[in-house]
N, C-alpha and C. Protein backbone atom coordinates (compact mmCIF):
# COMPACT_ATOMS: atom_id res chain seq x y z
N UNK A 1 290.90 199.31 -73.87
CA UNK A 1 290.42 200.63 -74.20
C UNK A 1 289.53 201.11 -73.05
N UNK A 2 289.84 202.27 -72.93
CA UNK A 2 289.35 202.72 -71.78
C UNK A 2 288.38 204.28 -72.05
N UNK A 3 287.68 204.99 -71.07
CA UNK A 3 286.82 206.49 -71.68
C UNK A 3 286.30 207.19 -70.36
N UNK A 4 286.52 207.96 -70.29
CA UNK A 4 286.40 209.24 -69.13
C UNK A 4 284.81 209.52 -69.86
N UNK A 5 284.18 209.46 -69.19
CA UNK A 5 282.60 210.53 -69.54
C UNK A 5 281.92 211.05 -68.17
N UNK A 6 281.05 212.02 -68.59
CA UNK A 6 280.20 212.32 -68.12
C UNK A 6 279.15 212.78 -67.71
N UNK A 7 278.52 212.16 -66.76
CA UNK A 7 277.06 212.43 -66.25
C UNK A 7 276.45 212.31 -65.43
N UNK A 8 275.31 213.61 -65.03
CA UNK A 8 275.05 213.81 -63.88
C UNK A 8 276.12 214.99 -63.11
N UNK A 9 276.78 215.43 -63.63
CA UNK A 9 277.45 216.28 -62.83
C UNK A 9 279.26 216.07 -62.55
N UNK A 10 278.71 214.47 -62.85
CA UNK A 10 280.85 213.83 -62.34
C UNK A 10 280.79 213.30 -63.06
N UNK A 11 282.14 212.55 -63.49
CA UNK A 11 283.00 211.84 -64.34
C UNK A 11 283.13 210.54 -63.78
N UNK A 12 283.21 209.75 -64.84
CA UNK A 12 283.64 207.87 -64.59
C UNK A 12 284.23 207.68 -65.25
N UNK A 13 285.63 207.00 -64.93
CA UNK A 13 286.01 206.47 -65.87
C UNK A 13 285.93 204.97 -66.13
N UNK A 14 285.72 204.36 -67.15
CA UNK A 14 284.88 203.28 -67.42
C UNK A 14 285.63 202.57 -68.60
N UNK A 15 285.63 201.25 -68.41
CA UNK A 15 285.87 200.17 -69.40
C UNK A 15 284.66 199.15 -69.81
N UNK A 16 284.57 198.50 -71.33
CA UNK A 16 283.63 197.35 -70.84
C UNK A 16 283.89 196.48 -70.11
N UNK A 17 282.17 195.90 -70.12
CA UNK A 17 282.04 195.45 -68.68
C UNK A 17 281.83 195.52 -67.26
N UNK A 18 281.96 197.01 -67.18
CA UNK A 18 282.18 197.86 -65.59
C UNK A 18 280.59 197.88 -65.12
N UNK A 19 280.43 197.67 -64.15
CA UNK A 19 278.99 198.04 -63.35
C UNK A 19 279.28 199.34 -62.75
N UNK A 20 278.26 200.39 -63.08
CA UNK A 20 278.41 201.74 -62.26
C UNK A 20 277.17 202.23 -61.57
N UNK A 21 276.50 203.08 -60.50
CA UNK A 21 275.90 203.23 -60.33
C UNK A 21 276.23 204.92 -60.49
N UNK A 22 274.83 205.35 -61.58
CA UNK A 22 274.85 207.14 -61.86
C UNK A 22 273.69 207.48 -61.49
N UNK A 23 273.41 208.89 -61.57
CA UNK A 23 272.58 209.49 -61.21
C UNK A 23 271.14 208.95 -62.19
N UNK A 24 270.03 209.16 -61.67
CA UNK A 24 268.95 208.81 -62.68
C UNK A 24 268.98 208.96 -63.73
N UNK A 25 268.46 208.23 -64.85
CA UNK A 25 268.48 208.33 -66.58
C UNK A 25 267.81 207.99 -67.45
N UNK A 26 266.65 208.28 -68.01
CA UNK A 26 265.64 207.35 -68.49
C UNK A 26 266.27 206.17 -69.38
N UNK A 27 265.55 205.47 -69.55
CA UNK A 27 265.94 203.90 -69.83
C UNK A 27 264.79 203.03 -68.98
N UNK A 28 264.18 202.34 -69.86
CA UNK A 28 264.13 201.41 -69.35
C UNK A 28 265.05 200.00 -68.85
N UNK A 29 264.53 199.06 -67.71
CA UNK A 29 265.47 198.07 -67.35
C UNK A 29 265.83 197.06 -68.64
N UNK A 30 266.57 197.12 -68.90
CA UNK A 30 266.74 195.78 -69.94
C UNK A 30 267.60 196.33 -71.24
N UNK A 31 267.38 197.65 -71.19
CA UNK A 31 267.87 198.30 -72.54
C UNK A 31 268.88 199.04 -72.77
N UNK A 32 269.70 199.53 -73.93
CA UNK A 32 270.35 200.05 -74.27
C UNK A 32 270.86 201.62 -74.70
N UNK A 33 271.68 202.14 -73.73
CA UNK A 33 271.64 203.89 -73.64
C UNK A 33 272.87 203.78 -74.11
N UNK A 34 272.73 205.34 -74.34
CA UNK A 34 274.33 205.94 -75.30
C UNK A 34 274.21 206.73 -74.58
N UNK A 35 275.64 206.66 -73.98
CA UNK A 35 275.80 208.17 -73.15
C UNK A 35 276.87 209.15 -74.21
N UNK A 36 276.52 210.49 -74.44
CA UNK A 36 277.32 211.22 -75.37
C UNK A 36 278.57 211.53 -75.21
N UNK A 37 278.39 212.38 -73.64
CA UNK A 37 279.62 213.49 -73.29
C UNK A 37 281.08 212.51 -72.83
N UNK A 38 281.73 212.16 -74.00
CA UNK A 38 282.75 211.68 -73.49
C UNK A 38 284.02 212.52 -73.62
N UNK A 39 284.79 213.11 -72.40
CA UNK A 39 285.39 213.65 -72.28
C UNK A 39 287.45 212.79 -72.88
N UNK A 40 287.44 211.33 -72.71
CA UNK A 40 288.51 211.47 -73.22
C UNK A 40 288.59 209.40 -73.66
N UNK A 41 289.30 208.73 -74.74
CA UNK A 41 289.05 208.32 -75.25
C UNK A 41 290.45 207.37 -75.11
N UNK A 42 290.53 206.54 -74.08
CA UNK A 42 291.78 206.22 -74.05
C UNK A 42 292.41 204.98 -74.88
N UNK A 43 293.69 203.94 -74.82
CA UNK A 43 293.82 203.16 -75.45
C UNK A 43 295.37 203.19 -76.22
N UNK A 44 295.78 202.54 -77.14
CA UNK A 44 297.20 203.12 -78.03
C UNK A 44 297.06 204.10 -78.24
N UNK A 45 296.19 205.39 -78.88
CA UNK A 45 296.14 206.51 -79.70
C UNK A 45 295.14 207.24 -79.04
N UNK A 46 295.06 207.89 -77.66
CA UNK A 46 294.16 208.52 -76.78
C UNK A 46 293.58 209.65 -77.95
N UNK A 47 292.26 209.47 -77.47
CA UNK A 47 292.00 210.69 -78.10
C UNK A 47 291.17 211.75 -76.53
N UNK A 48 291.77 213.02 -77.13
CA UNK A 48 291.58 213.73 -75.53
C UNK A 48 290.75 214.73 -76.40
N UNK A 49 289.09 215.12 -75.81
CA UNK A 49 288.26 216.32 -76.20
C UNK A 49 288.57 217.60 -75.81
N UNK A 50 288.08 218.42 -76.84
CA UNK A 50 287.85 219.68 -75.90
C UNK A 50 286.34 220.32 -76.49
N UNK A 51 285.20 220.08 -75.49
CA UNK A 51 285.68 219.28 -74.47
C UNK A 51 285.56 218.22 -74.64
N UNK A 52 284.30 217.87 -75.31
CA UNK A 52 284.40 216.06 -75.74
C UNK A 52 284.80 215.65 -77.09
N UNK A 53 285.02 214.66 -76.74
CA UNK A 53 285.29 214.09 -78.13
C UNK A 53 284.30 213.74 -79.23
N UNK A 54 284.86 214.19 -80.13
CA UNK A 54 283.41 214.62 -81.66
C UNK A 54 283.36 212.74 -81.90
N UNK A 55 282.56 212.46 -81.98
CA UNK A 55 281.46 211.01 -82.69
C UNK A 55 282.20 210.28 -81.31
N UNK A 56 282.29 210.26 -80.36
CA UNK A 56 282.62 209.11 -79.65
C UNK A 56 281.53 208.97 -78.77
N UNK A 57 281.04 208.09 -78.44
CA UNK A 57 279.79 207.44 -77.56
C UNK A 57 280.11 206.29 -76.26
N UNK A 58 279.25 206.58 -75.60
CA UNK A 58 279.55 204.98 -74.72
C UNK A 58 277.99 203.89 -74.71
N UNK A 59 278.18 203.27 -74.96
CA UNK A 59 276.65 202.04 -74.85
C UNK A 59 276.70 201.55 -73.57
N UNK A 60 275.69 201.66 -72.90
CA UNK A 60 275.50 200.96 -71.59
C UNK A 60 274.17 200.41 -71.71
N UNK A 61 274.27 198.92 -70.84
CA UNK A 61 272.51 198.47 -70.45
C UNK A 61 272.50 198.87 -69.18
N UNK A 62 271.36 199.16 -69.39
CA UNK A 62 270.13 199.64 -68.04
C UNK A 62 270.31 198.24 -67.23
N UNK A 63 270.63 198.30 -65.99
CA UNK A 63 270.35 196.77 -65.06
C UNK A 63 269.21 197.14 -64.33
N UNK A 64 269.13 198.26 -63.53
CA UNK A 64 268.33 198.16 -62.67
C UNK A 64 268.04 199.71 -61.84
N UNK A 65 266.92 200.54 -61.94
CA UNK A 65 266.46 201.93 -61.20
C UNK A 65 266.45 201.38 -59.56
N UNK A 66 266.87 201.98 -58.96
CA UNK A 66 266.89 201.78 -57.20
C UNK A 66 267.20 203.50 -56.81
N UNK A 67 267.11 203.25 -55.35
CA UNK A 67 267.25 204.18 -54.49
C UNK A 67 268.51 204.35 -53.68
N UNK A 68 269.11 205.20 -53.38
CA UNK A 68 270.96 205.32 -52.53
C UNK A 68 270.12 205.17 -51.31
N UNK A 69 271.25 205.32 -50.43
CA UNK A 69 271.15 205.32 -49.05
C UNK A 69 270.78 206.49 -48.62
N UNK A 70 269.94 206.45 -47.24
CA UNK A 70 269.31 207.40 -46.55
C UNK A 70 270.71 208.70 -45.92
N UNK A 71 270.21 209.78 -46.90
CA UNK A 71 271.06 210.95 -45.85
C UNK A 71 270.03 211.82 -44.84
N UNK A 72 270.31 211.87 -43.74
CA UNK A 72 269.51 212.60 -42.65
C UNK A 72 270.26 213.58 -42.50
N UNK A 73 269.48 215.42 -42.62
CA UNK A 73 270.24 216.06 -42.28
C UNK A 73 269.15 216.45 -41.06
N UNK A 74 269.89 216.67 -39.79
CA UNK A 74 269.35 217.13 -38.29
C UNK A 74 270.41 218.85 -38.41
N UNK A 75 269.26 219.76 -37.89
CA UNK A 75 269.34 220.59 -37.51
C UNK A 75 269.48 221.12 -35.89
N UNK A 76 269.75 221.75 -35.07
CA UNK A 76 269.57 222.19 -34.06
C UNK A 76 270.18 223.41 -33.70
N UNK A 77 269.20 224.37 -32.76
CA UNK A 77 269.51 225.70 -32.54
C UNK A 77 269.65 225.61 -30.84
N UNK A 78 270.79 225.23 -30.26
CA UNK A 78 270.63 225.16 -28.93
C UNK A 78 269.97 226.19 -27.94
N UNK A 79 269.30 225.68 -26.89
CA UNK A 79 268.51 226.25 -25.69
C UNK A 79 267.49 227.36 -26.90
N UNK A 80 267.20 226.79 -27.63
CA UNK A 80 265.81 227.59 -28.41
C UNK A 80 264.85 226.78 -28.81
N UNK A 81 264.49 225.46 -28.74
CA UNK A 81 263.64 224.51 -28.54
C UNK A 81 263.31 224.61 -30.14
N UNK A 82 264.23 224.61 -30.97
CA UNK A 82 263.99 224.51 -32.41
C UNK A 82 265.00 222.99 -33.02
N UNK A 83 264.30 222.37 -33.50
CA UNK A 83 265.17 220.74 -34.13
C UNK A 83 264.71 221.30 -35.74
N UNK A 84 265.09 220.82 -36.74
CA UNK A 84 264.80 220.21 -37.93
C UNK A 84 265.28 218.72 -38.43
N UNK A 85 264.51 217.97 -38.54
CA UNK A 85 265.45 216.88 -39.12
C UNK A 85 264.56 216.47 -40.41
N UNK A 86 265.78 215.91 -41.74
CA UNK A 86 264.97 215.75 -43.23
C UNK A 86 265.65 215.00 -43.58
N UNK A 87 264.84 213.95 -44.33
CA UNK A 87 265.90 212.67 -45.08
C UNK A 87 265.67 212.83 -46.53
N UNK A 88 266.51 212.27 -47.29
CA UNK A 88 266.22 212.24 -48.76
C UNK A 88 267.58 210.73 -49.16
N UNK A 89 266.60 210.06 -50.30
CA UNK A 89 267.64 209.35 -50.69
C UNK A 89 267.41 209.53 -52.11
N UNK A 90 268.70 209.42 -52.68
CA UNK A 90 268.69 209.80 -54.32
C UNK A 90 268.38 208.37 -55.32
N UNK A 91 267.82 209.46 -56.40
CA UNK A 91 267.69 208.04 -57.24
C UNK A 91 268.72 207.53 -58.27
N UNK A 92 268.94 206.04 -58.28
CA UNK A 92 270.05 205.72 -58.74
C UNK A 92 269.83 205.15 -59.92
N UNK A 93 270.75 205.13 -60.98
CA UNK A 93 270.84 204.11 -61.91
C UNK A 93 271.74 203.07 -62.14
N UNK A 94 271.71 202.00 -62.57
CA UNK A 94 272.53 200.74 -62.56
C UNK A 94 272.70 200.57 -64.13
N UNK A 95 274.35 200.93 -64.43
CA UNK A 95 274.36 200.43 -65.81
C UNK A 95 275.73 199.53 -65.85
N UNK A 96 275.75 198.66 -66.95
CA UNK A 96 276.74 197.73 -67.43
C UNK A 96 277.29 198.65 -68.72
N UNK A 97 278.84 198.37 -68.57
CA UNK A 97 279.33 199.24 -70.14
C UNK A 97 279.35 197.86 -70.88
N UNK A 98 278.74 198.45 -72.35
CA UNK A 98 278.96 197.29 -73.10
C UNK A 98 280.12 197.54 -74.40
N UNK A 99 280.23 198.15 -74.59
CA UNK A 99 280.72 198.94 -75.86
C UNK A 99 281.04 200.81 -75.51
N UNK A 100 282.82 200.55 -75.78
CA UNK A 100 283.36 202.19 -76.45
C UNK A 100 283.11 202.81 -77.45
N UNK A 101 282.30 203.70 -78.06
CA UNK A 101 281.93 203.45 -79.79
C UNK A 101 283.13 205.08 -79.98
N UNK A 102 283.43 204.77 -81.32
CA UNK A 102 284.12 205.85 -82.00
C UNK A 102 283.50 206.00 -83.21
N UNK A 103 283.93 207.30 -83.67
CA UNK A 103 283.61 207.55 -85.40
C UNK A 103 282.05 207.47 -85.67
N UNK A 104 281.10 208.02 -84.73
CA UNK A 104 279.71 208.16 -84.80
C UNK A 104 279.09 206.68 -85.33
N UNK A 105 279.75 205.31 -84.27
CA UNK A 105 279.42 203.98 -85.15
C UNK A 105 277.89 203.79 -83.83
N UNK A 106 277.04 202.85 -83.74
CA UNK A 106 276.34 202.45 -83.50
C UNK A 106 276.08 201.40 -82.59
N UNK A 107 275.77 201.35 -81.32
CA UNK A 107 275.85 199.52 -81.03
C UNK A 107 275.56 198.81 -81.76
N UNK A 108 276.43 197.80 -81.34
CA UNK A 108 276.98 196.16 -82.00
C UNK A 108 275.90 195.14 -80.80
N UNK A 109 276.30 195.50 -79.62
CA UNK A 109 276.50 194.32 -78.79
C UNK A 109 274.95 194.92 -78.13
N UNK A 110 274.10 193.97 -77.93
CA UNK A 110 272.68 193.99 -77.81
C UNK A 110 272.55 193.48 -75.85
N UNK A 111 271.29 194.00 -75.65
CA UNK A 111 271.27 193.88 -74.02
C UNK A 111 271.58 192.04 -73.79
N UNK A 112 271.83 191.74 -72.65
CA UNK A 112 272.33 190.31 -72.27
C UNK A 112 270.75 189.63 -71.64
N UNK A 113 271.00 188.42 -72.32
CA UNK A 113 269.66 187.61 -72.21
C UNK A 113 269.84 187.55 -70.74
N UNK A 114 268.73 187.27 -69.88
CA UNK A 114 268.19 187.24 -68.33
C UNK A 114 268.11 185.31 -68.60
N UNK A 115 269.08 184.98 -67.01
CA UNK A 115 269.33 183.87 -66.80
C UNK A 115 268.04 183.23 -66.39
N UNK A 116 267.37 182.23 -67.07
CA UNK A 116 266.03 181.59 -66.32
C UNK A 116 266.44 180.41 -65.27
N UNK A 117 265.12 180.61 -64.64
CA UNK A 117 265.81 179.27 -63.22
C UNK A 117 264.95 178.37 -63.90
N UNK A 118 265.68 177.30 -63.57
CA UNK A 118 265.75 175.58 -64.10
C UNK A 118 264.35 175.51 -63.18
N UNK A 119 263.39 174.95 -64.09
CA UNK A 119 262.16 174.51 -63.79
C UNK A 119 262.21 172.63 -63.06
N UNK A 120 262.00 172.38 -62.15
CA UNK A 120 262.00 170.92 -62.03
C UNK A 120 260.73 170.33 -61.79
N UNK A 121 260.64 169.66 -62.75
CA UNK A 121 259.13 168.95 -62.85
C UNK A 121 258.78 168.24 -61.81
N UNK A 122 257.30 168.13 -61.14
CA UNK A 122 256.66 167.67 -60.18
C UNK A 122 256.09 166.01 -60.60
N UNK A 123 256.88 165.13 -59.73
CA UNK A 123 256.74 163.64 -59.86
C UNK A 123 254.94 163.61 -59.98
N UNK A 124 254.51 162.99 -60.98
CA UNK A 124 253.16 162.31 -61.79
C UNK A 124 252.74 161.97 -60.47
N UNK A 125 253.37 160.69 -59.92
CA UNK A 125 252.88 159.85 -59.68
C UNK A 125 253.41 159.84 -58.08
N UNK A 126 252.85 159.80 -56.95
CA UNK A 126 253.77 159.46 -55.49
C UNK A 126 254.54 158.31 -55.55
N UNK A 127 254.08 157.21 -55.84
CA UNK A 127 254.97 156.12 -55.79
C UNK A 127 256.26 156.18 -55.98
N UNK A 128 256.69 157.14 -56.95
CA UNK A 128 258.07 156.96 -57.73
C UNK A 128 258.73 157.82 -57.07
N UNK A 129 258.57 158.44 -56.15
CA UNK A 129 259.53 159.78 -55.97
C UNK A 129 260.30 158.58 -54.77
N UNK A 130 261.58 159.31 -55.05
CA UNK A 130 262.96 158.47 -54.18
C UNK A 130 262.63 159.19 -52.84
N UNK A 131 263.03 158.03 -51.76
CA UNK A 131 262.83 158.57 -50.37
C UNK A 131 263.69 159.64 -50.02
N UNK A 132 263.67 160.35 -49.02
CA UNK A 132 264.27 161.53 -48.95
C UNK A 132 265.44 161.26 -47.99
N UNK A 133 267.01 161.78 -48.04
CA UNK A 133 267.36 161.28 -46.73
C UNK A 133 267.31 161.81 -45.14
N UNK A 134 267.28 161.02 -44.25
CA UNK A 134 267.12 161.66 -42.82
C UNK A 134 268.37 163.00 -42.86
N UNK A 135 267.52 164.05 -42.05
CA UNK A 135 268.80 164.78 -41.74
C UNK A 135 269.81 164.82 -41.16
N UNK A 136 270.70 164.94 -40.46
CA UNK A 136 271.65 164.57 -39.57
C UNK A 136 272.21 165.23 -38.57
N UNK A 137 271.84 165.08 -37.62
CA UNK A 137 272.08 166.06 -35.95
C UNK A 137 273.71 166.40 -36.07
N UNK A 138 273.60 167.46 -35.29
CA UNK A 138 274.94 167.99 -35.27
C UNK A 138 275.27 167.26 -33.71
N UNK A 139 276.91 166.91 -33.82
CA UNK A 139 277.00 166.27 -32.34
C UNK A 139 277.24 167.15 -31.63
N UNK A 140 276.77 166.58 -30.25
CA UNK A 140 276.50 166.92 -28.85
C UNK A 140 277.39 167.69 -28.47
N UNK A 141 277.41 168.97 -27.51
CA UNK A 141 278.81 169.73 -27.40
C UNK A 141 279.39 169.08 -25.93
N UNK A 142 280.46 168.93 -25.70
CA UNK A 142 280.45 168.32 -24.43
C UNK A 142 280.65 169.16 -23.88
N UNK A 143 280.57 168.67 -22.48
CA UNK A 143 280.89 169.81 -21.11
C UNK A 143 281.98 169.67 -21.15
N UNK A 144 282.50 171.43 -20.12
CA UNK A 144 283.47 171.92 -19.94
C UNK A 144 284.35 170.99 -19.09
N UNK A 145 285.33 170.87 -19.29
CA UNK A 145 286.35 170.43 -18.20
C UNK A 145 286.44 170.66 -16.77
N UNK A 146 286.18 169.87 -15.51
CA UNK A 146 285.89 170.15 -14.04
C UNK A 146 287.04 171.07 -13.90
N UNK A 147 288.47 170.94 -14.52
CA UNK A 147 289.70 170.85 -13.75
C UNK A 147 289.94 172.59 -14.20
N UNK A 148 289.73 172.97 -14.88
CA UNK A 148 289.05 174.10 -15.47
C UNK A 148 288.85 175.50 -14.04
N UNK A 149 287.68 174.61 -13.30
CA UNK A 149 287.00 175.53 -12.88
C UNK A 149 287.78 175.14 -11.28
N UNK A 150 288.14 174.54 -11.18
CA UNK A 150 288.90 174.02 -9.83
C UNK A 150 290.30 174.98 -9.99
N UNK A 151 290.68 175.02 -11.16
CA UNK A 151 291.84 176.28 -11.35
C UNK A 151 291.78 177.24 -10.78
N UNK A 152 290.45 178.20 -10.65
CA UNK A 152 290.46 179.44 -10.82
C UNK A 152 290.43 179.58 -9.05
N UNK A 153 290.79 180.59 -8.68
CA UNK A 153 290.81 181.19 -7.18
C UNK A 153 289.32 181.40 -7.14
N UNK A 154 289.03 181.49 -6.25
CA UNK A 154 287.56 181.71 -5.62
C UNK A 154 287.13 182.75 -5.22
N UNK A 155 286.53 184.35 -4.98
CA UNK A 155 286.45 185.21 -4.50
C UNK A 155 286.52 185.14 -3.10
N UNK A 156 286.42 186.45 -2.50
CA UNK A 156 286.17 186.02 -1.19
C UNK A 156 284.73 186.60 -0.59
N UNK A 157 284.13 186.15 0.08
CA UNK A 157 282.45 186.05 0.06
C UNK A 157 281.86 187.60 0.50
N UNK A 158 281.40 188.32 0.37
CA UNK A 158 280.91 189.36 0.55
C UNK A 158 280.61 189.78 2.05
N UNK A 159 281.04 190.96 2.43
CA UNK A 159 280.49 191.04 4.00
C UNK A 159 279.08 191.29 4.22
N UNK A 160 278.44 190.57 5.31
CA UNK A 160 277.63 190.94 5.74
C UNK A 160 277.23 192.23 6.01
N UNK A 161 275.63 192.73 5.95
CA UNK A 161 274.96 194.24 6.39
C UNK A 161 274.43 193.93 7.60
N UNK A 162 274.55 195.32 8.24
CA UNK A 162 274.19 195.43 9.57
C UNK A 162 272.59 195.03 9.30
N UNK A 163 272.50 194.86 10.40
CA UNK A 163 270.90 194.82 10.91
C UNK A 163 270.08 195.85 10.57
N UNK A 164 268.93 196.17 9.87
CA UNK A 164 268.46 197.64 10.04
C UNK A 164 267.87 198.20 11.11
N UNK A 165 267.65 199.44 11.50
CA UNK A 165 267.59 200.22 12.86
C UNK A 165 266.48 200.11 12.82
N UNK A 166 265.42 199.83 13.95
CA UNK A 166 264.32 199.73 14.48
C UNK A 166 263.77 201.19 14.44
N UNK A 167 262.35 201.77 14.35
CA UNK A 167 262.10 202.68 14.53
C UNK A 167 261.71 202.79 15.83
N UNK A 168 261.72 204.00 16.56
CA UNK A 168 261.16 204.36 17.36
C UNK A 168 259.23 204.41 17.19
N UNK A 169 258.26 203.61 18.33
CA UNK A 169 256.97 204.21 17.98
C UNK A 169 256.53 205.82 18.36
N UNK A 170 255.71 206.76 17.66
CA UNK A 170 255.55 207.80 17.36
C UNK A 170 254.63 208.23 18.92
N UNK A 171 254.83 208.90 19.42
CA UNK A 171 254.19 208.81 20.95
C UNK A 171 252.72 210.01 21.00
C-alpha cells in the first residue's frame, strides 16, 4: 500500500518505512505526526481525492530537525563595482512513515525504541584484566625494480647559457 501526500508545497509519494526529508514541521524528535493532506491512496482498491481523500491520514516519526545544504546566491552588475552575495540554508525535517491510516482510524504503531550502546564494565581489579595483544606492523614496501629504470631512455642534458655580458664602468 502505497499514498501520494502533501506538504510544504510538493508531493511524496510514500510507503511504510520510507525515510523522507520535508520541509519544517513541528514535532518533536522522537514523536508521532499525522500528516492530513493525502492526495491519493493507493493499493488493490486506489482511492483517488478530490482533492484529498476524506479520513485518510499518514503517521510519521519525527527522526531528526537539521539544516539542507548551503545555497549562495552571488549577484553582479559588471564594470559598476556592485557584488551581492547571500546564503540561506533551509530547515529540514526527518520523518520515518510508519503507518497508512484510512477511515479516520488512529495510530497503532508507536515511535521505535532508541538503540542503547552496550555498556562494558571496567575490570575491579588490575590484576585480572587479560594482556592486550601487540599490534602488528604492516610489511615493508620493497624497492622498485633497478631494471625498471635502466629501461627508460635518458633525456638529453640541457644546453648550456652563455656567459653574462660584463658591464661597461660608467665614466
Amino acid at each position: 500500500m502505497f499514498a501520494v501526500i502533501k506538504t510544504g508545497g510538493r508531493q511524496y509519494r510514500v510507503v511504510p518505512d520510507d525515510v523522507l526529508e520535508i520541509g519544517k514541521i513541528a514535532g518533536d524528535v522522537g514523536t508521532i505526526v499525522q500528516l492530513g493532506e493525502v492526495l491519493l491512496v493507493g493499493g488493490d482498491s486506489p482511492l483517488l481525492g478530490a482533492p484529498t481523500v476524506a479520513g485518510a491520514t499518514v503517521a510519521a516519526e519525527v527522526l531528526q530537525h537539521k539544516r539542507g545544504p548551503k545555497v549562495i546566491s552571488f549577484k553582479k552588475r559588471r564594470r559598476k563595482n556592485s557584488r551581492r552575495k547571500r546564503g540561506y540554508r533551509d530547515e529540514i525535517t526527518v520523518l520515518r512513515i510508519t503507518e497508512i491510516l484510512t477511515n479516520d482510524n488512529k495510530p497503532t504503531i508507536g515511535p521505535r525504541p532508541k538503540r542503547e550502546k552496550p555498556v562494558v564494565a571496567a575490570p575491579v581489579d588490575g590484576d585480572d584484566e587479560a594482556p592486550r595483544p601487540a599490534k602488528k606492523k604492516a610489511p615493508a614496501k620493497k624497492a622498485k625494480a633497478p631494471a625498471k629504470a635502466a629501461a627508460k631512455p635518458r633525456a638529453k642534458p640541457a644546453a648550456k647559457k652563455a656567459p653574462a655580458k660584463k658591464r661597461r664602468p660608467k665614466e
